[in-house]
N, C-alpha and C. Protein backbone atom coordinates (compact mmCIF):
# COMPACT_ATOMS: atom_id res chain seq x y z
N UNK A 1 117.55 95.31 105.44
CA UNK A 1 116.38 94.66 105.98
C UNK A 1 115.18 95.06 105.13
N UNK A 2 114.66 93.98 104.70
CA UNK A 2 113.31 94.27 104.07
C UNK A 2 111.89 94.49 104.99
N UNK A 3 111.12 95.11 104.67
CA UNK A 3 110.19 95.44 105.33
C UNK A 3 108.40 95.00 104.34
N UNK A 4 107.71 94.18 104.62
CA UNK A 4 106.79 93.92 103.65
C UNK A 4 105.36 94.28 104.29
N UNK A 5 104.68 94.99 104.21
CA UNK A 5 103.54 95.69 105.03
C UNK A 5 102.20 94.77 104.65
N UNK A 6 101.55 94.01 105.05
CA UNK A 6 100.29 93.78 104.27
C UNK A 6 98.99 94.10 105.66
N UNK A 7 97.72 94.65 105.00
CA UNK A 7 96.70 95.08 105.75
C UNK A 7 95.63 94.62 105.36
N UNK A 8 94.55 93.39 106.08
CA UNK A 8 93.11 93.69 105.40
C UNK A 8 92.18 94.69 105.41
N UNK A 9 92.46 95.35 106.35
CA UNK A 9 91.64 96.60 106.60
C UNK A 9 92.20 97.73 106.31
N UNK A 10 91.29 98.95 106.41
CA UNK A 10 91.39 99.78 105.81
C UNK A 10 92.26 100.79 106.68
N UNK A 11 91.67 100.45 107.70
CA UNK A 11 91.99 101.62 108.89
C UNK A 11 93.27 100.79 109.32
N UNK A 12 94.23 99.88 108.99
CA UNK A 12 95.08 99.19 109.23
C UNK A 12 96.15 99.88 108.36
N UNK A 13 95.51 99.86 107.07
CA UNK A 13 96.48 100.45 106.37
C UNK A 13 97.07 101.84 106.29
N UNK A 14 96.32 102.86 106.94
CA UNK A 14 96.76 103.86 107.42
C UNK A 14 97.80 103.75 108.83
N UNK A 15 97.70 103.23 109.23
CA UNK A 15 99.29 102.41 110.01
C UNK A 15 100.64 102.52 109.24
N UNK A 16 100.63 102.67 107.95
CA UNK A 16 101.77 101.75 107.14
C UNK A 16 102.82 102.75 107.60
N UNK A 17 103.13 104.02 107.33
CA UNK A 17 104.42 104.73 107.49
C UNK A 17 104.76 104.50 109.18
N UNK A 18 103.72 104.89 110.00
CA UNK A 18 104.25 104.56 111.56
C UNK A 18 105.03 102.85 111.80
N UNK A 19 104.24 102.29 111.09
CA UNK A 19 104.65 100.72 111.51
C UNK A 19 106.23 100.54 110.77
N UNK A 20 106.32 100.96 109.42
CA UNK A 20 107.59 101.04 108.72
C UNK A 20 108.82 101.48 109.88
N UNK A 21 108.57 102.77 110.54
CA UNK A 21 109.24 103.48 111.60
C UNK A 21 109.66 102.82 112.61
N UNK A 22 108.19 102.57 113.24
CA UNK A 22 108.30 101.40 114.43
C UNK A 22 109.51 100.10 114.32
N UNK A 23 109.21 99.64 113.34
CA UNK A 23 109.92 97.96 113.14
C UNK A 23 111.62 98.43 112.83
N UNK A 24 111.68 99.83 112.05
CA UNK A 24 113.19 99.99 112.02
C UNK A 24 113.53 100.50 113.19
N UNK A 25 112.66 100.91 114.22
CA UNK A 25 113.74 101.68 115.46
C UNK A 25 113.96 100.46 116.25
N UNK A 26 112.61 99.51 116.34
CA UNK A 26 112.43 98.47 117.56
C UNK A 26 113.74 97.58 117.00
N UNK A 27 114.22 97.35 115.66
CA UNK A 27 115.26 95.91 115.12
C UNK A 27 116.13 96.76 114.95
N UNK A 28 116.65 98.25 115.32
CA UNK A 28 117.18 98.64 115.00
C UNK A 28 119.38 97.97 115.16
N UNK A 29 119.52 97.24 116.44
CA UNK A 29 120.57 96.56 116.69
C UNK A 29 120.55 95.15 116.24
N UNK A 30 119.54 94.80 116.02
CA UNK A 30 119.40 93.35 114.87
C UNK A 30 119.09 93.07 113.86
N UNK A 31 119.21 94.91 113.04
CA UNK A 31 119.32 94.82 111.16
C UNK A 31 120.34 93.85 110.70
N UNK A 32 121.11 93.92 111.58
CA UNK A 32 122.28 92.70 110.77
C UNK A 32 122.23 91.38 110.69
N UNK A 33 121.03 90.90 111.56
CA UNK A 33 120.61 89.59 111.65
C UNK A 33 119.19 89.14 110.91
N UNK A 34 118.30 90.24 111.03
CA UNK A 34 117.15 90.16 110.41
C UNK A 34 117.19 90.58 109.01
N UNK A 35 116.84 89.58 107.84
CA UNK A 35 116.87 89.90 106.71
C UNK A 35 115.45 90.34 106.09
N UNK A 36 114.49 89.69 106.69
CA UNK A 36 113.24 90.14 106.31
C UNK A 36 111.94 90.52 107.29
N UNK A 37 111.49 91.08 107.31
CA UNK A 37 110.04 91.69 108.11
C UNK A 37 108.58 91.31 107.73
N UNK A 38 107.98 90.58 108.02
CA UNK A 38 106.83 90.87 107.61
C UNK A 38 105.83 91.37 108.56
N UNK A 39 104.82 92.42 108.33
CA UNK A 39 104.00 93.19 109.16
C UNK A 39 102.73 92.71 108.77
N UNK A 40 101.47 92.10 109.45
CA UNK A 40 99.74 91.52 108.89
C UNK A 40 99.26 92.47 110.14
N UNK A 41 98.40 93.27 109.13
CA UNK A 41 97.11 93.85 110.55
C UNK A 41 95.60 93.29 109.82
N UNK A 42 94.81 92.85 111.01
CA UNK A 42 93.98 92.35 110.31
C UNK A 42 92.89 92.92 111.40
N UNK A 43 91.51 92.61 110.97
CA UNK A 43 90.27 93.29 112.04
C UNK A 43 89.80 91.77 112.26
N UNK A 44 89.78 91.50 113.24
CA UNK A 44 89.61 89.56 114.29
C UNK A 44 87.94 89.85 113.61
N UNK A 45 87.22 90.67 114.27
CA UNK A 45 85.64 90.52 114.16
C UNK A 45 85.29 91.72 113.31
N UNK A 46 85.97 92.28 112.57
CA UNK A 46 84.66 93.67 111.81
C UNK A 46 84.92 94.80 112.21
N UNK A 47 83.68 95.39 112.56
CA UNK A 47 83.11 96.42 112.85
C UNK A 47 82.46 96.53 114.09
N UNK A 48 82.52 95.15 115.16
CA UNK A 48 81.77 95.19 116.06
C UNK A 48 82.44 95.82 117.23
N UNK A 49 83.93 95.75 116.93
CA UNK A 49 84.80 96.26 118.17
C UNK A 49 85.05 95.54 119.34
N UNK A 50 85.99 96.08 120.64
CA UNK A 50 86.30 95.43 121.41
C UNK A 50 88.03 94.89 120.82
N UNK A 51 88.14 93.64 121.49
CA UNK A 51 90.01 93.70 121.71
C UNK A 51 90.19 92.47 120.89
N UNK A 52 90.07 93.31 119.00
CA UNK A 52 89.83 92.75 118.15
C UNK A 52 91.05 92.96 116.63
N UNK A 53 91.75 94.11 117.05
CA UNK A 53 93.16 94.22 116.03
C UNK A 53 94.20 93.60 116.53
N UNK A 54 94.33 92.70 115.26
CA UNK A 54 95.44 91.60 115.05
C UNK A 54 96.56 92.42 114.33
N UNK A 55 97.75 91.85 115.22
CA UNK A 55 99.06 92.36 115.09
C UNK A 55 99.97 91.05 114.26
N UNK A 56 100.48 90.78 113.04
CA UNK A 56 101.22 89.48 113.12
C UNK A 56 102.57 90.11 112.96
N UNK A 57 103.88 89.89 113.37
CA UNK A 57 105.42 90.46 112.41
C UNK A 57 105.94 88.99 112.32
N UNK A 58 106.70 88.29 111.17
CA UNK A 58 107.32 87.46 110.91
C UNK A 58 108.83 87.57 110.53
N UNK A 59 109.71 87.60 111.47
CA UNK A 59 111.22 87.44 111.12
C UNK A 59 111.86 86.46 110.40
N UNK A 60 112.83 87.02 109.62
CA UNK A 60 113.17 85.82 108.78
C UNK A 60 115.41 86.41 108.95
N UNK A 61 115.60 85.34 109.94
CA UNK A 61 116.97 85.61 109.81
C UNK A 61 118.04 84.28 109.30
N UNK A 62 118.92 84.55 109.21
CA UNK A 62 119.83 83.72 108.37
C UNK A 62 120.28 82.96 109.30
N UNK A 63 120.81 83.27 110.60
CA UNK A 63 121.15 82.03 112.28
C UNK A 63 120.22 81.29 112.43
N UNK A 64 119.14 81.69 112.92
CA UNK A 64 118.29 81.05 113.41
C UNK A 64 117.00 81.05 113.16
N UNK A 65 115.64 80.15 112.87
CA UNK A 65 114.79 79.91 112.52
C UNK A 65 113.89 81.19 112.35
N UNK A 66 112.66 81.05 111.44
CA UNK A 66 111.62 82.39 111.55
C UNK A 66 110.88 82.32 112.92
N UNK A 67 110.85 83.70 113.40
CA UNK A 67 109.99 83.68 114.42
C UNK A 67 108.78 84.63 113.94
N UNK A 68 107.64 84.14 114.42
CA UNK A 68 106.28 84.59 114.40
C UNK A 68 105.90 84.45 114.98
N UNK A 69 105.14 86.00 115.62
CA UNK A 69 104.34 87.00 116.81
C UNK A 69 103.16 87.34 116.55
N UNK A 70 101.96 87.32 117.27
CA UNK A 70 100.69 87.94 116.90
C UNK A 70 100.34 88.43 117.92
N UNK A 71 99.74 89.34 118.25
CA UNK A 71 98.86 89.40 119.04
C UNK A 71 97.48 90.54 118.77
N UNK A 72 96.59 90.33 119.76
CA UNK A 72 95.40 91.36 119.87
C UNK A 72 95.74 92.14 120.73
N UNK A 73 94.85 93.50 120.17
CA UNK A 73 95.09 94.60 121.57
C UNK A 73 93.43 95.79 120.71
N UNK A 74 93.09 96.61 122.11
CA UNK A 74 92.32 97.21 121.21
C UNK A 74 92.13 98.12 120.16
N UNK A 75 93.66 98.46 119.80
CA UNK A 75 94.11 99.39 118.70
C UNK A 75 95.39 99.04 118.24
N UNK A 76 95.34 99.47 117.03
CA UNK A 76 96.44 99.13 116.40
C UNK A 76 98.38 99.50 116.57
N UNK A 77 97.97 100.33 117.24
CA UNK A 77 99.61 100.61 117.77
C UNK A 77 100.10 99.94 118.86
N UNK A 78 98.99 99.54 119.34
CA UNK A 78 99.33 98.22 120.62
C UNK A 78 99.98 97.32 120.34
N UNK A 79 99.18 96.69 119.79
CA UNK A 79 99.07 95.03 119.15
C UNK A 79 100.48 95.32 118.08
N UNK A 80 100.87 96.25 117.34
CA UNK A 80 102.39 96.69 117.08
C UNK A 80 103.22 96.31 117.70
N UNK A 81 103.28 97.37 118.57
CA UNK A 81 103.85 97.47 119.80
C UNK A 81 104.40 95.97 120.58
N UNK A 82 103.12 95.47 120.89
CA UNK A 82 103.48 94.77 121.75
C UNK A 82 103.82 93.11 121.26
N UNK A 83 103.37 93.11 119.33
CA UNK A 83 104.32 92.02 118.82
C UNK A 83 105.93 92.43 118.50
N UNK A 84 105.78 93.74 118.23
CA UNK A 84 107.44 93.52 118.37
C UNK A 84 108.52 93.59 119.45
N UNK A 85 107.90 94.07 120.65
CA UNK A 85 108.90 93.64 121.88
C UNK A 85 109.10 92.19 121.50
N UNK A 86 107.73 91.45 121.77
CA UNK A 86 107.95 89.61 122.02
C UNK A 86 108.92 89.53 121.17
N UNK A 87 108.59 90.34 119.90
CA UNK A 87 109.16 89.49 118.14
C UNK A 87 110.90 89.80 118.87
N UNK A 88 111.74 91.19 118.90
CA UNK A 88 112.51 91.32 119.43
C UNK A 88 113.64 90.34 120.27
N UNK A 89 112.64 90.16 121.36
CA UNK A 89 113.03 90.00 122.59
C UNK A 89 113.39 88.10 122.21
N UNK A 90 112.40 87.49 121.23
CA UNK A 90 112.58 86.16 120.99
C UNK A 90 113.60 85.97 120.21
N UNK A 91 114.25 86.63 119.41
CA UNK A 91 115.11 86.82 118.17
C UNK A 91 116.56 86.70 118.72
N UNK A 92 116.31 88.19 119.87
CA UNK A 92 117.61 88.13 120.56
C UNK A 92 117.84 87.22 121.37
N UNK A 93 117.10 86.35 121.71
CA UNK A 93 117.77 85.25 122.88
C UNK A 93 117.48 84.12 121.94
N UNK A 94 117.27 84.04 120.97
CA UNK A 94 117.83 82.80 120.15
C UNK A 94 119.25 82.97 119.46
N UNK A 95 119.39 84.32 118.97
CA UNK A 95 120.95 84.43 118.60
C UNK A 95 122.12 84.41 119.95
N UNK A 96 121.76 85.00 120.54
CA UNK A 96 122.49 84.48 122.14
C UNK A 96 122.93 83.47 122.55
N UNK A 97 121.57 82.37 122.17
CA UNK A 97 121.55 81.12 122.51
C UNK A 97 122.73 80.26 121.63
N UNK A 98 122.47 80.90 120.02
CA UNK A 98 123.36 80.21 119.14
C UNK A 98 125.00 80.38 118.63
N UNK A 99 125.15 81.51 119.55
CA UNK A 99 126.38 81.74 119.76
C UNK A 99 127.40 81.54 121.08
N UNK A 100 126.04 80.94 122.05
CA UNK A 100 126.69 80.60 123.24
C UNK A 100 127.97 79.38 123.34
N UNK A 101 129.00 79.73 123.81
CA UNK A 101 130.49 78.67 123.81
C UNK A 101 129.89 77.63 124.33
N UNK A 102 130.27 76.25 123.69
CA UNK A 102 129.96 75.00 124.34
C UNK A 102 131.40 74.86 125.32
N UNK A 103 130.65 74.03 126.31
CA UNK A 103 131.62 74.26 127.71
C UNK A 103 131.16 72.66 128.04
N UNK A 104 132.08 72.21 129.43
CA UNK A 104 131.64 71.04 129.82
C UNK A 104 132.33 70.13 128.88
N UNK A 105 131.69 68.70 129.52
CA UNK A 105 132.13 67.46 128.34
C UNK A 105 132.02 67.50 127.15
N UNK A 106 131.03 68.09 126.25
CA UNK A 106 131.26 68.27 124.77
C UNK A 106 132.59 69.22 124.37
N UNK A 107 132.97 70.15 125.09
CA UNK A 107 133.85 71.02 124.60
C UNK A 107 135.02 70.29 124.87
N UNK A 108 135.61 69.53 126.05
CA UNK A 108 136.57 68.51 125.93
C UNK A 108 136.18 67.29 124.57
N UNK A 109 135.24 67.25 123.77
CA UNK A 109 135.45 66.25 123.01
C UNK A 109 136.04 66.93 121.99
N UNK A 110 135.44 67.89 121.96
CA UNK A 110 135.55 69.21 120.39
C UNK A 110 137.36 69.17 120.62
N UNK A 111 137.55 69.45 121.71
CA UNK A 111 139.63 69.87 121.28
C UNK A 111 140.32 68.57 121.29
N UNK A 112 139.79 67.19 121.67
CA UNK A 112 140.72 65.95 121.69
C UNK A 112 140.61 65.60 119.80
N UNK A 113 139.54 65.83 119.49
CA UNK A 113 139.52 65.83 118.00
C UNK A 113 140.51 66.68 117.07
């Protein structure tokens, strides 16, 4: 699994080794599906503060489509945090989804063939 870190800010980029950590423990049972990572921290408004650090992670797996997560929170281990549950949690129920047995009338068409 690749991991690609990018930060506009400064104080974002002091994140980089925790977030590296973070994203391998959180994908840690869907390294085999996830081929690539991407991590964006960005500052929404500056310097003015408030619930303004942007979280983005972008999955890139070989089953099923890229998924991309953002969110705000008022610090940066949040907005981590709490894009990679979603990022996670969306990943795994699309591979679920794409491995689910077709049943019903399509699956009687699939064996008369």
């Amino acid at each position: 699994m690749q991991i690609i870190f990018e930060s506009r800010d400064a104080d974002g980029a002091q994140m980089r080794d925790l977030s590296l950590a973070r994203v391998r423990f959180a994908l840690r049972r869907l390294a085999t599906s996830v081929s690539q990572v991407k991590l964006q921290f960005s500052d929404v408004n500056g310097p003015r503060g408030g619930v303004d650090k942007r979280c983005q992670v972008e999955l890139t797996t070989a089953h099923v489509s890229t998924v991309v997560i953002a969110s705000l929170a008022r610090d940066w281990r949040t907005a981590l945090d709490r894009s990679l549950i979603r990022a996670t949690r969306v990943v795994a129920r699309k591979l679920q989804r794409a491995q689910k047995p077709v049943r019903g009338r399509t699956a009687k068409l699939a064996l008369e063939r």
